[in-house]
PDB file of N, CA and C in Angstrom:
ATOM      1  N   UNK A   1      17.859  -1.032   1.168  1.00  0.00           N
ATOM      2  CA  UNK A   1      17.937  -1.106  -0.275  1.00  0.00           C
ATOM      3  C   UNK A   1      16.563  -1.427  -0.847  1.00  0.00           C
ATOM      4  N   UNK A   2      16.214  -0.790  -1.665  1.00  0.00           N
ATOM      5  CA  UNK A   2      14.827  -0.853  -2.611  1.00  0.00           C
ATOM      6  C   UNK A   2      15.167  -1.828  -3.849  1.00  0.00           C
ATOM      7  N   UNK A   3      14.069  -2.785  -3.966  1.00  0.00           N
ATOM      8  CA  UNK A   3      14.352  -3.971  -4.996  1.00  0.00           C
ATOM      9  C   UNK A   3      13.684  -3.281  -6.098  1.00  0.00           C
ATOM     10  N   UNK A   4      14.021  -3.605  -7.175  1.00  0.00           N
ATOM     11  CA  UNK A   4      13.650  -3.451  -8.567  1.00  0.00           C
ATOM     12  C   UNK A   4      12.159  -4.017  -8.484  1.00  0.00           C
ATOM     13  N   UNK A   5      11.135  -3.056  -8.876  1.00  0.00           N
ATOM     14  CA  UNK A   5       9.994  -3.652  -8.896  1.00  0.00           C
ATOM     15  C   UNK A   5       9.496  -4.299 -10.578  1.00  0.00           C
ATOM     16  N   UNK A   6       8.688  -5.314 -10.501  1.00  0.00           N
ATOM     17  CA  UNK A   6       8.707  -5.961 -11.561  1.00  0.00           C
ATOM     18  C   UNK A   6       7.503  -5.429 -12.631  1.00  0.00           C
ATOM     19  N   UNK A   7       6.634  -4.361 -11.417  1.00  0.00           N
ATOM     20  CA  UNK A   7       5.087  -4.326 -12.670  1.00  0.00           C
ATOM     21  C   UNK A   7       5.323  -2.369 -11.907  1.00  0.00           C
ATOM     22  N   UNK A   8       4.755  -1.755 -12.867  1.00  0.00           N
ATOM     23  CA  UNK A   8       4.152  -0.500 -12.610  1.00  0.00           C
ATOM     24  C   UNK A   8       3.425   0.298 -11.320  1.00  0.00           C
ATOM     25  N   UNK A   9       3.310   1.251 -11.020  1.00  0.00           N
ATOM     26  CA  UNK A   9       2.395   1.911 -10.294  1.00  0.00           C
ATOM     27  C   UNK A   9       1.165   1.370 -11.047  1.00  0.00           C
ATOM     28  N   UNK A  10       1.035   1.991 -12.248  1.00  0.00           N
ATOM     29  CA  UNK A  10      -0.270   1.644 -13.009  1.00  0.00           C
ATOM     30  C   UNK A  10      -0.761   0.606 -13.233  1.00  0.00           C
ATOM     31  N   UNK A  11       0.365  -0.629 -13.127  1.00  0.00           N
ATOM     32  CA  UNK A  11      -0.662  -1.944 -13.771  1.00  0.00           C
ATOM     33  C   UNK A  11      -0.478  -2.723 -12.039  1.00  0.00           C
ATOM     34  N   UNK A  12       0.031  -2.046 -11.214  1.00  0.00           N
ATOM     35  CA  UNK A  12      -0.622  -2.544  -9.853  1.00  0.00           C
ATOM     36  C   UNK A  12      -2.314  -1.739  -9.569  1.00  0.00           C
ATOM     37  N   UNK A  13      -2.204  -0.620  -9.790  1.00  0.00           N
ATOM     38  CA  UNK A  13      -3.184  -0.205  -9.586  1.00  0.00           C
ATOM     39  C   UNK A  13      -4.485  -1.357 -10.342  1.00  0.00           C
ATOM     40  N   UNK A  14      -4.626  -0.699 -11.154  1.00  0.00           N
ATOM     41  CA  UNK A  14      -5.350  -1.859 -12.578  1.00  0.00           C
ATOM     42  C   UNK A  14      -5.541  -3.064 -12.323  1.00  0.00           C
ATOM     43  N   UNK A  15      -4.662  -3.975 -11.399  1.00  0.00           N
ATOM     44  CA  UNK A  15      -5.031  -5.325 -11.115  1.00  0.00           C
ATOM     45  C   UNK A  15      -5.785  -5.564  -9.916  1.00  0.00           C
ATOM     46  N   UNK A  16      -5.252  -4.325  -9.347  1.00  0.00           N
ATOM     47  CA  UNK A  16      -5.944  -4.706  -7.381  1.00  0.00           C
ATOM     48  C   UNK A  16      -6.668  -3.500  -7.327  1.00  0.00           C
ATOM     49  N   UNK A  17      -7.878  -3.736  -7.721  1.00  0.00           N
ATOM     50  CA  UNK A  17      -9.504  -3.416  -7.433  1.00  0.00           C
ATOM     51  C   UNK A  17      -9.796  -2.102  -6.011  1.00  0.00           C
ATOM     52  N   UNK A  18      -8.544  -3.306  -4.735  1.00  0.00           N
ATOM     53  CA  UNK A  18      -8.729  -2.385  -3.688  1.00  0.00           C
ATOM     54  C   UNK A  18      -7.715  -1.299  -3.714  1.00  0.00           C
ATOM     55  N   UNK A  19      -6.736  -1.446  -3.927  1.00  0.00           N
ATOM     56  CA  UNK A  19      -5.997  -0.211  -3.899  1.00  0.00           C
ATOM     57  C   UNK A  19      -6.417   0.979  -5.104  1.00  0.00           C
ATOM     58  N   UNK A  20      -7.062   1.079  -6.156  1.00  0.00           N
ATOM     59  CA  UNK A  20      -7.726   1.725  -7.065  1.00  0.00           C
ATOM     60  C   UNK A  20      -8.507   2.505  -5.893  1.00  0.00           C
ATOM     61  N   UNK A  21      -9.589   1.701  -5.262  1.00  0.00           N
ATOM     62  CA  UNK A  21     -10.212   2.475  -4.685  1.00  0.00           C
ATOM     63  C   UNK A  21     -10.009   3.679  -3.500  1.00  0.00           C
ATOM     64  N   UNK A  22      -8.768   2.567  -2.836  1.00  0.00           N
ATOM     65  CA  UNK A  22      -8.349   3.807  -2.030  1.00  0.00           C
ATOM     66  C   UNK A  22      -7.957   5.025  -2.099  1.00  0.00           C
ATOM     67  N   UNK A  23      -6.832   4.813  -3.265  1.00  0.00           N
ATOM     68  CA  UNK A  23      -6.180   5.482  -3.768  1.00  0.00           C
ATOM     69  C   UNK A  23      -7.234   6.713  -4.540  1.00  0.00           C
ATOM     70  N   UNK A  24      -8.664   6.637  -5.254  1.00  0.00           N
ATOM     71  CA  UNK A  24      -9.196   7.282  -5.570  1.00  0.00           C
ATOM     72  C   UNK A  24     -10.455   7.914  -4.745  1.00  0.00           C
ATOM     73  N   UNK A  25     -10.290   7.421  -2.915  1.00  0.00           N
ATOM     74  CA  UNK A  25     -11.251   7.977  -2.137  1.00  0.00           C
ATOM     75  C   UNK A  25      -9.972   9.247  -1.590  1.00  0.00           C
ATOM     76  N   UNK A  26      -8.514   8.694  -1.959  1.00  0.00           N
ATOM     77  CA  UNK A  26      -8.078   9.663  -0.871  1.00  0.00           C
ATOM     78  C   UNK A  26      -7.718  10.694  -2.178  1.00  0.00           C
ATOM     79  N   UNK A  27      -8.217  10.770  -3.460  1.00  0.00           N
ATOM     80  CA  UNK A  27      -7.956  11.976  -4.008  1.00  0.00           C
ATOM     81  C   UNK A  27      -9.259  12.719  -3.965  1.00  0.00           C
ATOM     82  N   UNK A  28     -10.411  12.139  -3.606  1.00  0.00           N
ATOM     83  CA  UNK A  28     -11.651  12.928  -3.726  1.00  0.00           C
ATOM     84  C   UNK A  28     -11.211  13.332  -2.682  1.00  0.00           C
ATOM     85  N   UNK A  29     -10.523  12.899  -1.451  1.00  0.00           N
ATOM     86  CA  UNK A  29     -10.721  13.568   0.485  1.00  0.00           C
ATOM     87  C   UNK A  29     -10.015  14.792   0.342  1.00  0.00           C
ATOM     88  N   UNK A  30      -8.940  14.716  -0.487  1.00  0.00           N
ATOM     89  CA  UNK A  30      -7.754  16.003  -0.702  1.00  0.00           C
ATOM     90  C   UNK A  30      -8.795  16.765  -1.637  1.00  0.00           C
ATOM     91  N   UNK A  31      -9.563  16.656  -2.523  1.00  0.00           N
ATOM     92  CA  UNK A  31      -9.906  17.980  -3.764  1.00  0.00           C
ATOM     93  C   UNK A  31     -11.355  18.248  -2.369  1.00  0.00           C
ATOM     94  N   UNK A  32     -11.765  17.737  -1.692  1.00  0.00           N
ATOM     95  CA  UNK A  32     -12.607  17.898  -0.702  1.00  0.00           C
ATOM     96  C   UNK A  32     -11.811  18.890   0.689  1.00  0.00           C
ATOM     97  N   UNK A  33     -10.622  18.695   0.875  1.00  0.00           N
ATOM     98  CA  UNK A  33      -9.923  19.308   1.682  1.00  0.00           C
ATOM     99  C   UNK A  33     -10.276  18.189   3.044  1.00  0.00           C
ATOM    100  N   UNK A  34     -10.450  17.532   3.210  1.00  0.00           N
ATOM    101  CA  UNK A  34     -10.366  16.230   4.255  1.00  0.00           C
ATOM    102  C   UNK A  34      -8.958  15.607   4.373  1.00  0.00           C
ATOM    103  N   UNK A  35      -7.624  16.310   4.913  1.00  0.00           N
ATOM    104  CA  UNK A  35      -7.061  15.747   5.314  1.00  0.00           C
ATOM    105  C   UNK A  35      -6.578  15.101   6.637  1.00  0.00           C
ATOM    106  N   UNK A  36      -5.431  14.434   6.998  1.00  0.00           N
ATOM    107  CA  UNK A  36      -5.446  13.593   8.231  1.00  0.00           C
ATOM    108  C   UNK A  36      -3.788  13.798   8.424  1.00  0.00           C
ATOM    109  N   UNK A  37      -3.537  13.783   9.582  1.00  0.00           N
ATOM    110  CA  UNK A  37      -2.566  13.969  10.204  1.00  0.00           C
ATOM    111  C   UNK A  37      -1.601  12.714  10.315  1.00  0.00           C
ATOM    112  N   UNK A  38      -0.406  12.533   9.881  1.00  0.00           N
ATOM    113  CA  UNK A  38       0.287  11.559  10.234  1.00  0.00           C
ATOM    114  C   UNK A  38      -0.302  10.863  11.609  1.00  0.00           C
ATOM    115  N   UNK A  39      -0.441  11.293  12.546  1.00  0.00           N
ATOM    116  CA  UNK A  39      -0.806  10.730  14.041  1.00  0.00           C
ATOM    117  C   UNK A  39      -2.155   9.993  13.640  1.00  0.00           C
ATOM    118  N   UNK A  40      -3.056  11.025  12.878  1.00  0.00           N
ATOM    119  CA  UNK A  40      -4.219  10.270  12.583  1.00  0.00           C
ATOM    120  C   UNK A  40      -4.365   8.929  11.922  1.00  0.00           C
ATOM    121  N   UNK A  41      -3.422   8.892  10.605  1.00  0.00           N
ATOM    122  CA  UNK A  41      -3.340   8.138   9.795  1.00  0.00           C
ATOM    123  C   UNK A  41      -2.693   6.644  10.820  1.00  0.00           C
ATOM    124  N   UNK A  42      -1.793   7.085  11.115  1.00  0.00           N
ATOM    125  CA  UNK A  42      -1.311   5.870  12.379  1.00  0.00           C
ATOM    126  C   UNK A  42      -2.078   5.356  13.117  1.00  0.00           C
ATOM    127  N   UNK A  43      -3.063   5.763  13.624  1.00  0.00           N
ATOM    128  CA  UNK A  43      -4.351   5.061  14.403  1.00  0.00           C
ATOM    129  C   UNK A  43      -4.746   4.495  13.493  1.00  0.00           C
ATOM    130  N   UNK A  44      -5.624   5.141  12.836  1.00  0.00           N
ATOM    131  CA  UNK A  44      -6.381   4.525  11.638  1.00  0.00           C
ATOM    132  C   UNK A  44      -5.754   3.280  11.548  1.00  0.00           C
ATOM    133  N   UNK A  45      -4.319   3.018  11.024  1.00  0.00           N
ATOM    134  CA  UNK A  45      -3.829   1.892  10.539  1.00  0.00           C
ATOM    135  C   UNK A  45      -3.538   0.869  11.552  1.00  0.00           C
ATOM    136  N   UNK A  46      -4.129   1.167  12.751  1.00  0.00           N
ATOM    137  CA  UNK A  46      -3.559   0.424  14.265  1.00  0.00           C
ATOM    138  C   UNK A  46      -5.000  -0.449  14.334  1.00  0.00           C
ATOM    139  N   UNK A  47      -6.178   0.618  13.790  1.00  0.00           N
ATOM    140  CA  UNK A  47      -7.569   0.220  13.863  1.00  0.00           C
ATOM    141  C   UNK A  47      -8.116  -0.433  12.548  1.00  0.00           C
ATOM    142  N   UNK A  48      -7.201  -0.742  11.841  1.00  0.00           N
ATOM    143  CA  UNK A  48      -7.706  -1.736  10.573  1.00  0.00           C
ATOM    144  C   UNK A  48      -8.265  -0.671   9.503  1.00  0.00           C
ATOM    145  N   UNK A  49      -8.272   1.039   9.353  1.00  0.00           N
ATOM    146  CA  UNK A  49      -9.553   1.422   8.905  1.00  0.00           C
ATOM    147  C   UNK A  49      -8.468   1.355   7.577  1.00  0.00           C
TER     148      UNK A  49
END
């Protein structure tokens, strides 16, 4: 079951600095055509990146 969230996509974004950024390196990687493979992305996240 999914809880009722209390603030926005947008005003999470807007408050946390780091997720803004991510969120706007992985739209430059996609209009760049740099994508990553589920398998990839799973390492990555095993390796802190």
């Amino acid at each position: 079951m999914i809880d009722e969230s209390k603030t926005t996509v947008k005003e999470d974004v807007e408050q946390d600095a780091e997720l803004k950024q991510k969120l706007l390196q992985a739209k430059k990687d996609i209009l760049e055509g740099r994508i990553h493979s589920t398998e990839d992305v799973l390492e990555m996240i095993q390796q802190g990146e």
